[in-house]
Protein backbone atom coordinates (compact mmCIF):
# COMPACT_ATOMS: atom_id res chain seq x y z
CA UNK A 1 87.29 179.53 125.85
CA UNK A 2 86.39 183.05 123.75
CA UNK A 3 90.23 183.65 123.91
CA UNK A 4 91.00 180.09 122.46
CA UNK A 5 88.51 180.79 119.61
CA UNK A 6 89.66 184.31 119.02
CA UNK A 7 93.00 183.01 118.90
CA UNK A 8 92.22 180.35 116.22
CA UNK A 9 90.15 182.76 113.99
CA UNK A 10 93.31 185.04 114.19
CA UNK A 11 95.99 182.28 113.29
CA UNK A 12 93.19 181.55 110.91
CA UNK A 13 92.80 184.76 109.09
CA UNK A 14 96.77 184.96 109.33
CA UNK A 15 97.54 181.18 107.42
CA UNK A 16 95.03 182.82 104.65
CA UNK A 17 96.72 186.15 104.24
CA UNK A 18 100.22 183.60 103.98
CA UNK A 19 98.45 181.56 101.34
CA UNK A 20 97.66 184.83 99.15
CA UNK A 21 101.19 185.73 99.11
CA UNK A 22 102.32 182.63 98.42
CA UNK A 23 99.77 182.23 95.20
CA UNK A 24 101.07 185.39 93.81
CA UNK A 25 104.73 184.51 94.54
CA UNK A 26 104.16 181.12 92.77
CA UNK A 27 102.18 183.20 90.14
CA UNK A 28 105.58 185.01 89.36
CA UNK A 29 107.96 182.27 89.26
CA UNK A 30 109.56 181.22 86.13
CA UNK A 31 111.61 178.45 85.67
CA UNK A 32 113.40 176.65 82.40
CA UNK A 33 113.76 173.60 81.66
CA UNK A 34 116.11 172.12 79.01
CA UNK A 35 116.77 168.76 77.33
CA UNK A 36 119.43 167.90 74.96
CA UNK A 37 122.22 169.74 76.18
CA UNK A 38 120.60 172.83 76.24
CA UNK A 39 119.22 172.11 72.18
CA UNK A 40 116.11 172.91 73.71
CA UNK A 41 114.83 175.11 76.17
CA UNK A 42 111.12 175.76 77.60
CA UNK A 43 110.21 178.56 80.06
CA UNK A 44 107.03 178.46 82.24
CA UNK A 45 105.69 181.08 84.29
CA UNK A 46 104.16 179.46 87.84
CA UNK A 47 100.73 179.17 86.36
CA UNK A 48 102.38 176.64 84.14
CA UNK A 49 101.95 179.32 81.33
CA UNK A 50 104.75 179.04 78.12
CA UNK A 51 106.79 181.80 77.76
CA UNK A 52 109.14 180.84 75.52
CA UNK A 53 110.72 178.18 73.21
CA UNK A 54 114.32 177.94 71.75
CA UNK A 55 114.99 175.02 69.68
CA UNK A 56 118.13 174.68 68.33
CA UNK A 57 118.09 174.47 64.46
CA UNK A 58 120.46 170.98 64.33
CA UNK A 59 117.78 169.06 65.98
CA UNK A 60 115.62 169.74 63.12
CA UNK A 61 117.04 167.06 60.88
CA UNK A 62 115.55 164.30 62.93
CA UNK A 63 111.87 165.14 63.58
CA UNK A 64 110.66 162.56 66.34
CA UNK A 65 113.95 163.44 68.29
CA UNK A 66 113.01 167.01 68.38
CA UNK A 67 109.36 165.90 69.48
CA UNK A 68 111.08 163.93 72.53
CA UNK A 69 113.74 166.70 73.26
CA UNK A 70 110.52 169.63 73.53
CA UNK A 71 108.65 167.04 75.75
CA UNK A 72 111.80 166.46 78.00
CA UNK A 73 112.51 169.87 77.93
CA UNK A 74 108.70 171.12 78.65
CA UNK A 75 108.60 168.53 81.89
CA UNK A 76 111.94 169.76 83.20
CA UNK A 77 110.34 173.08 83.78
CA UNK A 78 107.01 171.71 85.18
CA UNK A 79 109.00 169.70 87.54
CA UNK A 80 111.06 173.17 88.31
CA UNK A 81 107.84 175.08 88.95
CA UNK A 82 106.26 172.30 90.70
CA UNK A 83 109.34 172.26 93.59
CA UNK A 84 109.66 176.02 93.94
CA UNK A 85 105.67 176.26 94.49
CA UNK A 86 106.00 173.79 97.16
CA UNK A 87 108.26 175.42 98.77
CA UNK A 88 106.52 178.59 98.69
CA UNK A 89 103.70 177.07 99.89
CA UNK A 90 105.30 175.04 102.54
CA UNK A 91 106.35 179.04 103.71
CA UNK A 92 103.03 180.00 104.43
CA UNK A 93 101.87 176.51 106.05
CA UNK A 94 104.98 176.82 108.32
CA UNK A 95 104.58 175.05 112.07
CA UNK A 96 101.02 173.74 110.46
CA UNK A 97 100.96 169.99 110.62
CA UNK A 98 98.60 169.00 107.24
CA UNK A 99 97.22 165.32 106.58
CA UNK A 100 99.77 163.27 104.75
CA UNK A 101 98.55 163.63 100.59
CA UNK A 102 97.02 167.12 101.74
CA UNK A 103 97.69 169.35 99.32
CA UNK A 104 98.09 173.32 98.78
CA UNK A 105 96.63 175.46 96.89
CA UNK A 106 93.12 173.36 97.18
């Protein structure tokens, strides 16, 4: 029974040292999204932190399209970051079966 527990605490201690790696691989990710063509471009880092803009100067001449293009453009990247962080984190949860809706980081 000791054995069993040992065991446990060291798979344990092992899943947590995973997770770290995985935040500060996630932490470093970059990803950018882009709407109109390319007319505009967002970068996030994997905290969902802005990097950078570039808005083409054309899609100034029609303000509400430029509003919808940054939005597009801004959610592109979040949905970028959002997969590659999964799949980081799926990494360090490997051969761990989690409760369906249970999500990582906490």
């Amino acid at each position: 029974m000791r054995g069993n527990i040992a065991q446990l605490m060291q798979q344990a201690q092992q899943m947590q040292e995973n997770m770290a790696r995985a935040q500060e691989e996630v932490a470093a990710l970059e990803a950018t999204g882009s709407a109109g063509g390319g007319m505009v471009s967002v970068t996030l880092g994997g905290r969902m932190d802005c990097r950078k803009v570039r808005i083409d100067p054309t899609v100034f001449t029609d303000p509400e399209m430029a509003e919808d293009l940054v939005a597009a453009a801004f959610n592109d990247a979040v949905n970028k970051i959002n997969a590659a962080s999964q799949e980081k984190m799926a990494g360090a949860t490997a051969g761990m079966q989690l409760p369906p809706g249970f999500k990582l980081p906490f």
